[in-house]
C-alpha atoms as a PDB file:
ATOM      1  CA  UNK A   1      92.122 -87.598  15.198  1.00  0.00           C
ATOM      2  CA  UNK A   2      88.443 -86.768  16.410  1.00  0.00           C
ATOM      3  CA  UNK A   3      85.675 -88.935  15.204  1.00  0.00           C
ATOM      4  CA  UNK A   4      84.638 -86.360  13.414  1.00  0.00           C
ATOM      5  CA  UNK A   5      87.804 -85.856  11.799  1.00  0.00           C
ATOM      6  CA  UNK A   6      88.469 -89.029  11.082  1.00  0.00           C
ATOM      7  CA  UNK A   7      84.844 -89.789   9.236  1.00  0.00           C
ATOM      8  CA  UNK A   8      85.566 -86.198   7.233  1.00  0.00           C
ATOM      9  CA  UNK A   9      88.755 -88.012   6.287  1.00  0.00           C
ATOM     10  CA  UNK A  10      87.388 -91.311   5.244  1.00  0.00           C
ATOM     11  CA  UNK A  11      84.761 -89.247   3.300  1.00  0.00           C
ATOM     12  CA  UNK A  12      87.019 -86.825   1.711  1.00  0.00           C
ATOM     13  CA  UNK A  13      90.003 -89.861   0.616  1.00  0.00           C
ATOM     14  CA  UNK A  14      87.904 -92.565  -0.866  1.00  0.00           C
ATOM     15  CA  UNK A  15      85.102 -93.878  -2.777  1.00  0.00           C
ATOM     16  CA  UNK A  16      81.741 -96.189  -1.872  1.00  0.00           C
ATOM     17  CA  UNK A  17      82.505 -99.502  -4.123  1.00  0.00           C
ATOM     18  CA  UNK A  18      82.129-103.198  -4.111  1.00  0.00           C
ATOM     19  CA  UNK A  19      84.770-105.345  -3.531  1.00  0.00           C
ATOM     20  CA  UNK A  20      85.026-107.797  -6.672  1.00  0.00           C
ATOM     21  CA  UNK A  21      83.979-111.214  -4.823  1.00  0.00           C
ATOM     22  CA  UNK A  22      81.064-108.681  -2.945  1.00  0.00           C
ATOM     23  CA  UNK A  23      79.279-107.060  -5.078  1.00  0.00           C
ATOM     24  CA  UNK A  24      76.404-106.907  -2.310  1.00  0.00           C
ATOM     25  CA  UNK A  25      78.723-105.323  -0.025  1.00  0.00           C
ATOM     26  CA  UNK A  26      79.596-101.608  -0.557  1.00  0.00           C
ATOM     27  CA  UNK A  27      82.762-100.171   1.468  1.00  0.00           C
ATOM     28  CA  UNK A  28      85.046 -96.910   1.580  1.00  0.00           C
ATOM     29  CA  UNK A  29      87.857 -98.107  -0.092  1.00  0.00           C
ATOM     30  CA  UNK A  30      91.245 -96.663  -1.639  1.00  0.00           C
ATOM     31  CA  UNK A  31      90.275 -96.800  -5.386  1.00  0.00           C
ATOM     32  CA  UNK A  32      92.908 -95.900  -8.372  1.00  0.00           C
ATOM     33  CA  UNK A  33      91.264 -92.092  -8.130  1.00  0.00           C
ATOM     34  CA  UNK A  34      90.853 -91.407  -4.162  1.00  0.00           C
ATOM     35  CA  UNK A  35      93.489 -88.998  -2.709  1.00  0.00           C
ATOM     36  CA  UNK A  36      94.334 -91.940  -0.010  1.00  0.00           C
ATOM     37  CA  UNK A  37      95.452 -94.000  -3.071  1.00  0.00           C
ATOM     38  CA  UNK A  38      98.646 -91.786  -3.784  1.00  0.00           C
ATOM     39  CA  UNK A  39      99.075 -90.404  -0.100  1.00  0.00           C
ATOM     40  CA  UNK A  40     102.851 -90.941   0.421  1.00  0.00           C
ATOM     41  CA  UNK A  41     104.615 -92.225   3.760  1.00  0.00           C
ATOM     42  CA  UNK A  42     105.671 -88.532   4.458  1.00  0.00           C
ATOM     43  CA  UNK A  43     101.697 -87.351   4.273  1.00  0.00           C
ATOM     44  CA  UNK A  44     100.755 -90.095   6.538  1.00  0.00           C
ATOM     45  CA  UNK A  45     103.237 -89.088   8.784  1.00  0.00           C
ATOM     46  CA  UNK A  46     102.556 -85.835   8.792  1.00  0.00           C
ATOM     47  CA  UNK A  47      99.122 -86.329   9.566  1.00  0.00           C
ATOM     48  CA  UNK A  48      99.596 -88.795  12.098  1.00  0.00           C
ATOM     49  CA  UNK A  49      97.961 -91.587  10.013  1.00  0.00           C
ATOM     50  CA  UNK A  50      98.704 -95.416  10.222  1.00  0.00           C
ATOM     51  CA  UNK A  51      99.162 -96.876   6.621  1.00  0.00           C
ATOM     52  CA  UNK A  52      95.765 -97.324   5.527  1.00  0.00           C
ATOM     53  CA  UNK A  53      95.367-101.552   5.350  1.00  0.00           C
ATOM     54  CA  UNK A  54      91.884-100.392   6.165  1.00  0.00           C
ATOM     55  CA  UNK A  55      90.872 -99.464   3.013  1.00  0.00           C
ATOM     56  CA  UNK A  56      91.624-102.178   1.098  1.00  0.00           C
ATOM     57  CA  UNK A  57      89.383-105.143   0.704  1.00  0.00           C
ATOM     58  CA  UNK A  58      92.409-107.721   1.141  1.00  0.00           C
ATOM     59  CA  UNK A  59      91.667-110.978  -0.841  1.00  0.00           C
ATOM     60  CA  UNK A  60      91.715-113.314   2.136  1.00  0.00           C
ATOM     61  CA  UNK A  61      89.277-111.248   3.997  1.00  0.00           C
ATOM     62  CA  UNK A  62      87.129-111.540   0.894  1.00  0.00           C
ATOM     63  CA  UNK A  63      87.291-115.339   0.642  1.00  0.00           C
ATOM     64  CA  UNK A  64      86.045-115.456   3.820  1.00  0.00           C
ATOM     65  CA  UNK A  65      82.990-113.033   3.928  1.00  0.00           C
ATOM     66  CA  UNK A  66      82.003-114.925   0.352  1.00  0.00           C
ATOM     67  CA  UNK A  67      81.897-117.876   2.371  1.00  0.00           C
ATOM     68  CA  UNK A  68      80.118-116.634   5.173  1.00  0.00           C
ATOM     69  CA  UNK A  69      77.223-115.256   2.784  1.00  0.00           C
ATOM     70  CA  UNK A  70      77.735-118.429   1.232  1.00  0.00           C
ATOM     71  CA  UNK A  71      77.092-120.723   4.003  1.00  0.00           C
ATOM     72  CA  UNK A  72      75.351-118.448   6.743  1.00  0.00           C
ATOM     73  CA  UNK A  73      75.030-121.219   8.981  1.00  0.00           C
ATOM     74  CA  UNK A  74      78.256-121.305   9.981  1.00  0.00           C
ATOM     75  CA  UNK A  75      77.510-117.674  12.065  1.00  0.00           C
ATOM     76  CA  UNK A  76      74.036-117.379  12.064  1.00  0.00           C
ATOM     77  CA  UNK A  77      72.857-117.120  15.754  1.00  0.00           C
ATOM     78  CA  UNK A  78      76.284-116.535  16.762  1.00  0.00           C
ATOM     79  CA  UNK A  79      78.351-114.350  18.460  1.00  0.00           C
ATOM     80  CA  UNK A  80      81.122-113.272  15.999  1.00  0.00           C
ATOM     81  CA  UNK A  81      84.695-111.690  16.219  1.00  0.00           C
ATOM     82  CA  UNK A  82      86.013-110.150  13.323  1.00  0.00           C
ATOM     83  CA  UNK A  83      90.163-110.055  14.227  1.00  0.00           C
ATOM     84  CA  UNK A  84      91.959-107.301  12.491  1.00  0.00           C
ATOM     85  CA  UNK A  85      88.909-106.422  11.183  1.00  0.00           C
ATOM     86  CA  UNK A  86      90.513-103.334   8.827  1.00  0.00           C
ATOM     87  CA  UNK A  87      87.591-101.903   6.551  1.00  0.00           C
ATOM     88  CA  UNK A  88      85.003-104.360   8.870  1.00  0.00           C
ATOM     89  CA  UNK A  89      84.138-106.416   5.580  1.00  0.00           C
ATOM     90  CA  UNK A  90      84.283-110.037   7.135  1.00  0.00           C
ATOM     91  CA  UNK A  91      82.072-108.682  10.417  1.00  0.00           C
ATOM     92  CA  UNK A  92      79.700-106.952   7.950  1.00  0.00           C
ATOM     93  CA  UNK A  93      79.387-110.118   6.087  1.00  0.00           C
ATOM     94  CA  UNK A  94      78.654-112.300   9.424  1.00  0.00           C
ATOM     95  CA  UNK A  95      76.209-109.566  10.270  1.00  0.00           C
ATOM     96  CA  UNK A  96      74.413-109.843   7.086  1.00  0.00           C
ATOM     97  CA  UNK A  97      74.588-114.113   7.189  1.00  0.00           C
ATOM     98  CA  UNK A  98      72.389-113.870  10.533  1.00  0.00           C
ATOM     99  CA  UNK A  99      74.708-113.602  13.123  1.00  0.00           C
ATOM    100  CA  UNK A 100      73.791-112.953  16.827  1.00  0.00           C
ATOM    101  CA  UNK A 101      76.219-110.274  17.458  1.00  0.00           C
ATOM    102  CA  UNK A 102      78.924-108.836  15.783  1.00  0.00           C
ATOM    103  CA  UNK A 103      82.059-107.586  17.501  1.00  0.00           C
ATOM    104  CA  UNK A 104      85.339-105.966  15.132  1.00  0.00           C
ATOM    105  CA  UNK A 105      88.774-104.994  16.179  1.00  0.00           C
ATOM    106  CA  UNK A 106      91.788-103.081  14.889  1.00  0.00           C
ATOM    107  CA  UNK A 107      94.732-101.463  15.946  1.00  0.00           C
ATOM    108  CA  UNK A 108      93.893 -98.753  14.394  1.00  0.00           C
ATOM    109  CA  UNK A 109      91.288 -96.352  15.571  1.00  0.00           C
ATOM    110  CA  UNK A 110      91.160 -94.989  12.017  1.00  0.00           C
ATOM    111  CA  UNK A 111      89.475 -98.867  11.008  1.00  0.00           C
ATOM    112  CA  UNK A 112      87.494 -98.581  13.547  1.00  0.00           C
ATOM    113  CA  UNK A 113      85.573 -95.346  12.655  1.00  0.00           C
ATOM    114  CA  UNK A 114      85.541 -96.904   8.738  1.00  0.00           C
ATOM    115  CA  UNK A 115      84.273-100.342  10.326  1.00  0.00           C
ATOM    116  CA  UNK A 116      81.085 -98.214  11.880  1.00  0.00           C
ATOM    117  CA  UNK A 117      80.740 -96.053   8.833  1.00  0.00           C
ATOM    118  CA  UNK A 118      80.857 -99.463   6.798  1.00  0.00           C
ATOM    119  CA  UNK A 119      78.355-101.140   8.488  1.00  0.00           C
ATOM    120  CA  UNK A 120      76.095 -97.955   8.996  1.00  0.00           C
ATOM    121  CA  UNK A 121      76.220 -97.408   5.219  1.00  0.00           C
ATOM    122  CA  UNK A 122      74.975-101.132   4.917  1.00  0.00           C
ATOM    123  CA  UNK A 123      72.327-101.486   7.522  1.00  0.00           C
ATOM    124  CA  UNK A 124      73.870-103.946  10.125  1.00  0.00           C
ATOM    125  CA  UNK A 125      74.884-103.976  13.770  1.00  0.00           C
ATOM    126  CA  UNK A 126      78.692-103.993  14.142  1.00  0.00           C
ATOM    127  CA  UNK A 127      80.466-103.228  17.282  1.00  0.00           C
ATOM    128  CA  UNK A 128      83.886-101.809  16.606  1.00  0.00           C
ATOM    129  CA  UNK A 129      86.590-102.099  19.107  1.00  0.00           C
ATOM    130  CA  UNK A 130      90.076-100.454  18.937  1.00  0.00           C
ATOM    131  CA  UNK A 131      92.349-102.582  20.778  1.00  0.00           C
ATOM    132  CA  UNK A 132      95.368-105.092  21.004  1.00  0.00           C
ATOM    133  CA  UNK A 133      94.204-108.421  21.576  1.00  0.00           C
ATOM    134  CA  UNK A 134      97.109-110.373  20.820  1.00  0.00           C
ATOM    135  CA  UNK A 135      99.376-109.725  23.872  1.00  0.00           C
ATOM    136  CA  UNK A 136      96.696-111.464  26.037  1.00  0.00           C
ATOM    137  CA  UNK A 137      95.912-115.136  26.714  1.00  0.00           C
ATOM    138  CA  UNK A 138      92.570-114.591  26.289  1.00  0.00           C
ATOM    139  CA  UNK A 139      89.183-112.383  25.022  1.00  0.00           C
ATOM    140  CA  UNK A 140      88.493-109.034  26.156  1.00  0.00           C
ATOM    141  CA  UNK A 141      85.069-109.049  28.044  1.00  0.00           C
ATOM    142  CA  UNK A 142      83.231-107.509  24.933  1.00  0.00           C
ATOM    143  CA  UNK A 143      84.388-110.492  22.796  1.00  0.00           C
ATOM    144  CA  UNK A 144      83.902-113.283  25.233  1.00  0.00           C
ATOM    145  CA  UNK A 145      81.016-114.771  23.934  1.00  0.00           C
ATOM    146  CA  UNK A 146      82.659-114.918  20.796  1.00  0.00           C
ATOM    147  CA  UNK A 147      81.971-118.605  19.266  1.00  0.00           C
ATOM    148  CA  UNK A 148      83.244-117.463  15.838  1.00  0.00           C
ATOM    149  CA  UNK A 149      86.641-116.287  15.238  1.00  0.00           C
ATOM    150  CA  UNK A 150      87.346-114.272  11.495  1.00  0.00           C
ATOM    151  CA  UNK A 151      91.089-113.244  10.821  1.00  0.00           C
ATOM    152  CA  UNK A 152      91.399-112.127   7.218  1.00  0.00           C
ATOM    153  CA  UNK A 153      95.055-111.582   6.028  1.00  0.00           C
ATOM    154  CA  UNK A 154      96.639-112.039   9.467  1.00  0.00           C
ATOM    155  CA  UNK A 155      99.899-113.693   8.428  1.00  0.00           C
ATOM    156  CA  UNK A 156     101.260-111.112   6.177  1.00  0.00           C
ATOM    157  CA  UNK A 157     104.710-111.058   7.578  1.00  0.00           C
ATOM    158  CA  UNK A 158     106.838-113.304  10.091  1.00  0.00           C
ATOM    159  CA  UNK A 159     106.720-111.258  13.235  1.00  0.00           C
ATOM    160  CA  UNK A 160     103.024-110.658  12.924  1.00  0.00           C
ATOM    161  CA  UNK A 161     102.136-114.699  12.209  1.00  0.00           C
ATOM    162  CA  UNK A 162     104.091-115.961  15.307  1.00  0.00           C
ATOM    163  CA  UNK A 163     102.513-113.992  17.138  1.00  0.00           C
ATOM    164  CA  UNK A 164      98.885-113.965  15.765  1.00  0.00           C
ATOM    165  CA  UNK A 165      99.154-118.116  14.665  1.00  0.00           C
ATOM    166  CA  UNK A 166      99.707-119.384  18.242  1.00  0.00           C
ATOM    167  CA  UNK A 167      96.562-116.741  19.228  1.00  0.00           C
ATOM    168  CA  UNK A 168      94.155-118.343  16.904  1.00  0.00           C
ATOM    169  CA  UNK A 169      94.880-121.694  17.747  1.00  0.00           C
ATOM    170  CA  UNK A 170      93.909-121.026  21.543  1.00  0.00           C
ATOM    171  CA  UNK A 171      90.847-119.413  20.572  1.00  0.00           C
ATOM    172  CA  UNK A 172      90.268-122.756  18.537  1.00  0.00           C
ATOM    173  CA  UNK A 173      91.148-124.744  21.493  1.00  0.00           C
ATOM    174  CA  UNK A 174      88.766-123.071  23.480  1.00  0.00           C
ATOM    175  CA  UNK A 175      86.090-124.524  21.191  1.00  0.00           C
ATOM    176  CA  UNK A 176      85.659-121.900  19.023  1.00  0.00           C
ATOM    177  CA  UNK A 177      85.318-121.948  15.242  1.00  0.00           C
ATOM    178  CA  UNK A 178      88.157-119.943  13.804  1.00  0.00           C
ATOM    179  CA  UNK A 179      88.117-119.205  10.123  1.00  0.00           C
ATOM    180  CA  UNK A 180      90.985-117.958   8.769  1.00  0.00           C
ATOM    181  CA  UNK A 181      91.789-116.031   5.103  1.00  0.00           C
ATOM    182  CA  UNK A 182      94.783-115.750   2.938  1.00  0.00           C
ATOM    183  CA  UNK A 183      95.718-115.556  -0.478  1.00  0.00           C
ATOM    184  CA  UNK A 184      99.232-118.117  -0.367  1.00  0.00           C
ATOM    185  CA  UNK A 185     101.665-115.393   1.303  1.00  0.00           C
ATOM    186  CA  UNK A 186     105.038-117.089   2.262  1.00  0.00           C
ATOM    187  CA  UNK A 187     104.037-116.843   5.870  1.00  0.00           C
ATOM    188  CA  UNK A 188     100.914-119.083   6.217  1.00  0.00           C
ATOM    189  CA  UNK A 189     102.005-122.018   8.522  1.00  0.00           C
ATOM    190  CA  UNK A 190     101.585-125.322   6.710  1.00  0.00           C
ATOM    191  CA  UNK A 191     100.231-127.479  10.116  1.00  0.00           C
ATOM    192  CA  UNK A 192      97.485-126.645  11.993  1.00  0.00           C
ATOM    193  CA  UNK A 193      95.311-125.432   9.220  1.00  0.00           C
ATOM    194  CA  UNK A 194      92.709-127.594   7.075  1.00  0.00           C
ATOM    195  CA  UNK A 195      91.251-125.799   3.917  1.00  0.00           C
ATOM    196  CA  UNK A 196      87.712-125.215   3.494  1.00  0.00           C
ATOM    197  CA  UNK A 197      87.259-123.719   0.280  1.00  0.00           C
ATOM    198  CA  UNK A 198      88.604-121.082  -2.695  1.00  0.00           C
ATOM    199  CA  UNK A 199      88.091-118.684  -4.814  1.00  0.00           C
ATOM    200  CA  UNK A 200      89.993-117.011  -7.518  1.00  0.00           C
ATOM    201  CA  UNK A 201      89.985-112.770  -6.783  1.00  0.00           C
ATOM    202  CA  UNK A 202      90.456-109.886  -8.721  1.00  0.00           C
ATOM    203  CA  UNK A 203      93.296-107.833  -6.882  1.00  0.00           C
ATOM    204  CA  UNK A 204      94.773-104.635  -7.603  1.00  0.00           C
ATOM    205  CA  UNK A 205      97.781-105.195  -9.490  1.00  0.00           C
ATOM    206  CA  UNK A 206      99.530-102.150  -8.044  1.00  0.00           C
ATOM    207  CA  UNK A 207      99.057-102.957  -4.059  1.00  0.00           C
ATOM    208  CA  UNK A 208      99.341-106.970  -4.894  1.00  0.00           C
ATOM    209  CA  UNK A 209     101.806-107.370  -7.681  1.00  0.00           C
ATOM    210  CA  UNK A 210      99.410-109.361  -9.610  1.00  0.00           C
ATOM    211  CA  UNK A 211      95.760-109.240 -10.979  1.00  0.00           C
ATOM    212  CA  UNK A 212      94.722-111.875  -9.466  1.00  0.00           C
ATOM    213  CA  UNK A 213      94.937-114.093  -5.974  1.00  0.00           C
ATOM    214  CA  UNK A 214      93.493-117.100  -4.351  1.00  0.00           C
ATOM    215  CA  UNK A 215      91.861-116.457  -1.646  1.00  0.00           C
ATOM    216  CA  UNK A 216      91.513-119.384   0.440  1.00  0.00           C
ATOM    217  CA  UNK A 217      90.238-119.940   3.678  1.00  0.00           C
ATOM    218  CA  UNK A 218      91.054-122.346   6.062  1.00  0.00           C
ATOM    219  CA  UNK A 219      89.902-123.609   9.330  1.00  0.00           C
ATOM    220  CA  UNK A 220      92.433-123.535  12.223  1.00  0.00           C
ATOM    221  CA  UNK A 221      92.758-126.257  14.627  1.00  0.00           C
ATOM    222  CA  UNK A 222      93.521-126.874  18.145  1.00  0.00           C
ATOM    223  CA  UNK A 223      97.480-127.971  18.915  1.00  0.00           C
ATOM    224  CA  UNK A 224      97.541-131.828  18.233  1.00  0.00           C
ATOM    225  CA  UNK A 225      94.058-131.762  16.910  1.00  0.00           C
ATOM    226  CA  UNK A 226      92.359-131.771  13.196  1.00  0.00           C
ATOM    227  CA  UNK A 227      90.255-129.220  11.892  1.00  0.00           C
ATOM    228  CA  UNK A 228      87.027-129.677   9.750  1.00  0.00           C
ATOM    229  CA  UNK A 229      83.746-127.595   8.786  1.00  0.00           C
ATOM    230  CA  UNK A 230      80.837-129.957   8.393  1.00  0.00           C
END
């Protein structure tokens, strides 16, 4: 799909709203009355379209771009990488906290055009990158300056966290700050994580199960080493 295309789609199949924990952040989400909300697998298909994690503001990634409005000295200056970035909401937040640079990156090249149309729509600087960085052993050149890592919902199944856990912690062992978000699902590894902070999130009930999550985030720490945020 063109860029074009692809921003006529985002247009056309959702709706400019605030996530619940945001409500100074405007997206294009999936809402209850969006076309994209009751596309089927077979439409996707059809179109050629990844299953749209994009447009949903996920309540770990929200837990973590509340903190980093919260606390914008934990990016400000910085050079940021926003990991799985989906609708960009984390990398928007560190963008709007004061960070140096801003770097975002997805799988899917559909994310990446609503990461850019995100950020446009809010005013910041937000480079979005369409690539896999998890089959490498280290940063891409665009994201080596990264001192900030942000992975919001990462470990949302068992493949995807043994893969993406062992990632983060190198990045942390490198000396970079990596923040991670998720709202308790069975996959979070219980080592190598120390929790910063919480906050209870409204959740769409027929995506999540439930009308409301935790969304916690946690810092992740080197093998062998603790983890803290002064």
């Amino acid at each position: 799909m063109r860029e074009a295309e692809a921003r006529r789609f985002i247009e056309e199949n959702t709706a400019s709203c605030a996530p619940p924990l945001l409500p100074e952040i405007r997206l294009r989400l999936a809402t209850e009355v969006t076309p994209l909300w009751r596309a089927t697998e077979a439409f996707l298909r059809t179109h050629g379209i990844e299953p749209p994690f994009w447009a949903f503001a996920w309540a770990g990634g929200q837990a973590i771009a509340r903190l980093v409005l919260d606390r914008p000295e934990l990016v400000r200056g910085k050079v940021v990488l926003d990991l799985a970035s989906g609708s960009g909401l984390c990398a928007i937040a560190a963008a709007r906290a004061g960070a140096r640079r801003v770097v975002a990156v997805d799988t899917d090249s559909l994310a990446a055009v609503a990461i850019t149309r995100n950020a446009e729509d809010g005013g910041v600087a937000v480079e979005a990158h369409v690539e896999d960085l998890l089959g490498g052993a280290g940063l891409p050149a665009w994201a080596e300056g990264a001192e900030v890592v942000l992975a919001g919902d990462v470990c949302y199944d068992a493949v995807m966290t043994r893969v993406v856990f062992p990632w983060l912690r190198a990045r942390a062992g490198e000396g970079r700050t990596v923040l991670l978000g998720d709202p308790g699902r069975a996959y979070l590894p219980n080592q190598g994580i120390e929790e910063i902070t919480r906050y209870r999130v409204p959740v769409i009930d027929d995506v999540e199960g439930t009308a409301e999550k935790w969304g916690v985030v946690y810092r992740v720490a080197l093998a062998g080493g603790g983890a803290s945020v002064a």
